[in-house]
Protein backbone atom coordinates (compact mmCIF):
# COMPACT_ATOMS: atom_id res chain seq x y z
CA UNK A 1 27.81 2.74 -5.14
CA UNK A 2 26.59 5.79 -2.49
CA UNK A 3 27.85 8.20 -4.63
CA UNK A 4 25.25 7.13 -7.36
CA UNK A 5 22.61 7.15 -5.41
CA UNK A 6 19.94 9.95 -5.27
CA UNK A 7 18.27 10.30 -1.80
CA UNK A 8 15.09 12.68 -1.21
CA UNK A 9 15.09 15.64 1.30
CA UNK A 10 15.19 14.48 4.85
CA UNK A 11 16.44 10.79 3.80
CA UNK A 12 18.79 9.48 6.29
CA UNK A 13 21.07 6.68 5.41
CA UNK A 14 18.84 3.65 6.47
CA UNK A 15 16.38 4.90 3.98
CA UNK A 16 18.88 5.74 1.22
CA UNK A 17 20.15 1.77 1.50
CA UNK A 18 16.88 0.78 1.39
CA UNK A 19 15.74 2.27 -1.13
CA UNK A 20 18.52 2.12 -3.39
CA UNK A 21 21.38 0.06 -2.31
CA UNK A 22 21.43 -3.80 -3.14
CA UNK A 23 21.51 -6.68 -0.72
CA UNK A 24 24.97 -6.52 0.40
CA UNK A 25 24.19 -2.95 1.83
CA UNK A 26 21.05 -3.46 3.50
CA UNK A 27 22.24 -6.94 5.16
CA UNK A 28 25.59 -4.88 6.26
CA UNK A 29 23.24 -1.81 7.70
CA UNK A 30 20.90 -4.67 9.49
CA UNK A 31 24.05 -6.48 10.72
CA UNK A 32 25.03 -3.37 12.24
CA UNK A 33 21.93 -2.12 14.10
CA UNK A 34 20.35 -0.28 11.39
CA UNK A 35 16.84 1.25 12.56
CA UNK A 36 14.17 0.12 10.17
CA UNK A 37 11.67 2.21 11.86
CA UNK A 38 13.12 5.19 10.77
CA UNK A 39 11.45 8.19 9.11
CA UNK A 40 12.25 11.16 6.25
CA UNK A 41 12.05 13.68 8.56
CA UNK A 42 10.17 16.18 5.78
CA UNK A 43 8.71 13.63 3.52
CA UNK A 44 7.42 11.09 6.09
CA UNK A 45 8.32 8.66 4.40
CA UNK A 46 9.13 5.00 6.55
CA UNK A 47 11.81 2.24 5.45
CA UNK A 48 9.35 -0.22 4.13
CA UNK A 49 7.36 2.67 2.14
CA UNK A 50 10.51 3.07 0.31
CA UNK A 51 12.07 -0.35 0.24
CA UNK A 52 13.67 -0.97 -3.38
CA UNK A 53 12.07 2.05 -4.78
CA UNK A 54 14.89 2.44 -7.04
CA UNK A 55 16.77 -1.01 -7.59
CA UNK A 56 13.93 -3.08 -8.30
CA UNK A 57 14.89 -5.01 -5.86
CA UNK A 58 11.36 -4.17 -3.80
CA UNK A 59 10.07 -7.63 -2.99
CA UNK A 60 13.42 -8.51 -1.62
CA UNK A 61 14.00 -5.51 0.36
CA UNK A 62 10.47 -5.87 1.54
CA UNK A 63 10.85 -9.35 2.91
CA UNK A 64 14.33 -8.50 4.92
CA UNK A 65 12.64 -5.57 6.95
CA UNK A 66 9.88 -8.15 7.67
CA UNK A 67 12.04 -10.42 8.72
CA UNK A 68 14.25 -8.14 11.05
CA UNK A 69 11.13 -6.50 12.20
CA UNK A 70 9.76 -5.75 14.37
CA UNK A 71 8.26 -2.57 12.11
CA UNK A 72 5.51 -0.17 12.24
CA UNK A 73 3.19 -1.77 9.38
CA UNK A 74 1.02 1.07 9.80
CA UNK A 75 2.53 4.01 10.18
CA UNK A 76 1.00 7.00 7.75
CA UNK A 77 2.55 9.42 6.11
CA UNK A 78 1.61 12.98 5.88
CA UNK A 79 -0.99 11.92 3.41
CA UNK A 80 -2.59 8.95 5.25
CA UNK A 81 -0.70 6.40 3.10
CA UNK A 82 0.35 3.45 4.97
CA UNK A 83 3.30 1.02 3.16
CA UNK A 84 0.53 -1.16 1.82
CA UNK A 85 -1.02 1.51 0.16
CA UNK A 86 2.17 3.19 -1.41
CA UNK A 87 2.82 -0.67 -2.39
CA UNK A 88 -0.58 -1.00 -4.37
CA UNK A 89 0.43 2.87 -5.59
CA UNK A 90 3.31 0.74 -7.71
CA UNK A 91 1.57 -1.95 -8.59
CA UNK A 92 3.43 -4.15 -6.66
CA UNK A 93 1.01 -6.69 -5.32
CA UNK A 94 3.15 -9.07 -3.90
CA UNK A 95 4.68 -6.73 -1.64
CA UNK A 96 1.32 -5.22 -0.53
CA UNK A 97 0.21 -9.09 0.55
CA UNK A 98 3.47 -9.48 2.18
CA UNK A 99 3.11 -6.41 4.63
CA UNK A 100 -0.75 -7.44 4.90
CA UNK A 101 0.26 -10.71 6.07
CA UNK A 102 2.38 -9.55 7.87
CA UNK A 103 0.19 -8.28 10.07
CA UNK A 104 -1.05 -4.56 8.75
CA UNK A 105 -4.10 -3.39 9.37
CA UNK A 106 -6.22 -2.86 5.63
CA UNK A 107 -8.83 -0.79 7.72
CA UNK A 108 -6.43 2.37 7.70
CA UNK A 109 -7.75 5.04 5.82
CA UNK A 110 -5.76 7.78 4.03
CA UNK A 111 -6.14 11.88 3.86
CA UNK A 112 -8.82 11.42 1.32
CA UNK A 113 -10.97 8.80 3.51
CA UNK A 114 -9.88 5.83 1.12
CA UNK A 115 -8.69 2.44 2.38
CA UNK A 116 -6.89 0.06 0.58
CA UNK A 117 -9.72 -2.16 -0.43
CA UNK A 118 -11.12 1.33 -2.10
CA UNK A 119 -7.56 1.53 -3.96
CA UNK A 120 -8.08 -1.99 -4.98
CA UNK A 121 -11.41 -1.43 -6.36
CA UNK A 122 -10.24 1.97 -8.18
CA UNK A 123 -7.15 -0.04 -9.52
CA UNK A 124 -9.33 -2.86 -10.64
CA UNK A 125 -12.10 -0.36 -12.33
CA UNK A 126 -9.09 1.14 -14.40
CA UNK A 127 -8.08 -1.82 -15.97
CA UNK A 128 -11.63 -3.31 -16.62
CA UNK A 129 -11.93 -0.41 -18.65
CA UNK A 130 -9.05 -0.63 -20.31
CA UNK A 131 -9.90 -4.02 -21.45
CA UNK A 132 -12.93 -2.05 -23.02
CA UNK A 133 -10.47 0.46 -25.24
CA UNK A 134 -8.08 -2.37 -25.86
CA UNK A 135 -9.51 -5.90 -26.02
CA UNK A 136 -6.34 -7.61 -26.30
CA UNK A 137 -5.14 -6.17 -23.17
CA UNK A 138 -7.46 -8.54 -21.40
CA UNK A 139 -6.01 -11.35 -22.21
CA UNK A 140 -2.60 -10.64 -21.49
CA UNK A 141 -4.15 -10.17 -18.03
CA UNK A 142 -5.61 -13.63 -17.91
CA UNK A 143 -1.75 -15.59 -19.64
CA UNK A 144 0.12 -13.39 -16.77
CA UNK A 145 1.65 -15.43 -14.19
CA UNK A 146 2.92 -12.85 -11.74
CA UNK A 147 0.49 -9.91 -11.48
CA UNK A 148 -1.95 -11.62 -11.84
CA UNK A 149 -2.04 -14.31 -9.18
CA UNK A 150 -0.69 -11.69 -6.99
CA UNK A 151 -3.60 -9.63 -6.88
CA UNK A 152 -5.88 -12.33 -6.73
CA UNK A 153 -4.17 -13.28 -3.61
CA UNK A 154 -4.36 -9.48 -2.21
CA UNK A 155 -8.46 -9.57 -3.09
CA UNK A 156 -8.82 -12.58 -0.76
CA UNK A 157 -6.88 -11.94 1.86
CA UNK A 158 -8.82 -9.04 1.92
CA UNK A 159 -12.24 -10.75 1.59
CA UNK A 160 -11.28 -12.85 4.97
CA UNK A 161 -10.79 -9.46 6.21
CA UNK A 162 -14.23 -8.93 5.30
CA UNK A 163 -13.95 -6.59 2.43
CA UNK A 164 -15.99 -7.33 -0.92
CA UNK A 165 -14.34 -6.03 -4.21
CA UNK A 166 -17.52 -5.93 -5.86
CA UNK A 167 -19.16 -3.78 -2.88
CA UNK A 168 -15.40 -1.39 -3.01
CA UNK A 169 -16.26 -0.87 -6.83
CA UNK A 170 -20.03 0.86 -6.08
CA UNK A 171 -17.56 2.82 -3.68
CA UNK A 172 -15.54 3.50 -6.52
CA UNK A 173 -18.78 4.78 -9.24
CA UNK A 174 -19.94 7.07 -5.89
CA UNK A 175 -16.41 8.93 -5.43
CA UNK A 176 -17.19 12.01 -6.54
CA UNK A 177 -20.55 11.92 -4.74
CA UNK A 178 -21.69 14.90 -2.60
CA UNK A 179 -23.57 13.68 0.50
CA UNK A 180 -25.21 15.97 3.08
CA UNK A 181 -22.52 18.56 1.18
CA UNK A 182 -19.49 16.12 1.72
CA UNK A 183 -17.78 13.86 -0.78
CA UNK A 184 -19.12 10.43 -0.74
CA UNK A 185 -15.57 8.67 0.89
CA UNK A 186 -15.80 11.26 3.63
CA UNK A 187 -19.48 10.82 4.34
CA UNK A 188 -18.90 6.92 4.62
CA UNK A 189 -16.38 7.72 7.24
CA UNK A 190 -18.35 10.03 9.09
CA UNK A 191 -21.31 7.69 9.37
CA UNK A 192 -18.53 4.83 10.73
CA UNK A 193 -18.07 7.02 13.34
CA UNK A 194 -13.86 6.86 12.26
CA UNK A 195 -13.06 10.58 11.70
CA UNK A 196 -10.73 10.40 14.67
CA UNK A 197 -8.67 7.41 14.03
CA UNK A 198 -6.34 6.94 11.01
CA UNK A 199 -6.27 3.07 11.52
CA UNK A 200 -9.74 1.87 13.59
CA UNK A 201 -8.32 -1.04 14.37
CA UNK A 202 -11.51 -2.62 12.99
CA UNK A 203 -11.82 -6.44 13.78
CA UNK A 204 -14.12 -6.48 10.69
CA UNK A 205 -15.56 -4.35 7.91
CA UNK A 206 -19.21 -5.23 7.85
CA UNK A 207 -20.04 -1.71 7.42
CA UNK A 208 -18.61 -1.27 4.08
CA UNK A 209 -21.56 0.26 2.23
């Protein structure tokens, strides 16, 4: 029901369904001309960013504004974050390969110079060492059969895309780097020559080092 729902500042209703409503609402709001290129007007935040973020109903709600499109797949907000990147923020790798395959650029790179492949990495360096605090851990990584396969999928797609997890990860041990007196992420941007655009439009990442 609306009157359960709990929209953020600047929300209009488009968002609120989206991000809270269940399937008959959002199919209604697309039935009837909903714009799914809409934005919170303080937050920044676009429909697909926020797509199921409180119904768990995510993947779904993903897929439909796909499917209507077409969407902005790369639109940033105030902190650089595309909807891939607030996907992978959640966890939820099977949404983050949907709006990838979709067609959104993974060469986008946030208010603190990351892109998602440097997420990825991060994400992945997290849980390796958790593994190392918790053995057993590991190996309910390697019997799950969502997660799992999920981000597997994400790391290739974004190999063809020509970015190397094990290359993000040295990324990753540099972070808090200081090169030529700026932070490693933001020196690696510089020397790209990419300071000026928030997604390069790169048609590969060969420079990833």
């Amino acid at each position: 029901k609306l009157q359960n729902m709990r929209p953020m500042r600047g929300d209009c209703m488009t968002i609120v369904i989206f991000g809270e409503a269940s399937k008959p609402w959002r199919k209604s709001l697309l039935e009837h001309g909903g714009n799914i290129n809409v934005v919170n007007d303080i937050l920044h935040d676009s429909v697909l960013m926020v797509a199921g973020r409180r119904n768990r109903e995510r993947t779904e709600a993903t897929r439909e504004i796909l499917e209507k499109g077409p969407v902005d797949l790369n639109f940033q907000d105030e902190f650089g974050l595309t909807a891939a990147m607030h996907a992978l923020a959640g966890g939820d790798y099977e949404r983050v390969t949907m709006i990838v395959e979709a067609g959104a650029s993974v060469d986008c790179y946030d208010g603190i110079h990351q892109q998602l492949i440097d997420k990825v990495a991060r994400r992945w360096v997290n849980m390796r060492r958790r593994w190392e605090e918790e053995p057993v851990l590991k190996q309910v990584w390697l019997d799950d059969k969502v997660y799992r396969p999920a981000f597997e999928k994400l790391v290739f797609l974004l190999s063809e895309r020509g970015f190397d997890l094990q290359t993000a990860m040295l990324g990753v041990m540099r972070e808090k780097e200081m090169i030529d007196g700026v932070p490693y992420y933001e020196w690696r941007r510089r020397k790209r020559g990419h300071m000026d655009a928030g997604c390069p439009g790169l048609s590969n990442a060969s420079d990833q080092k």
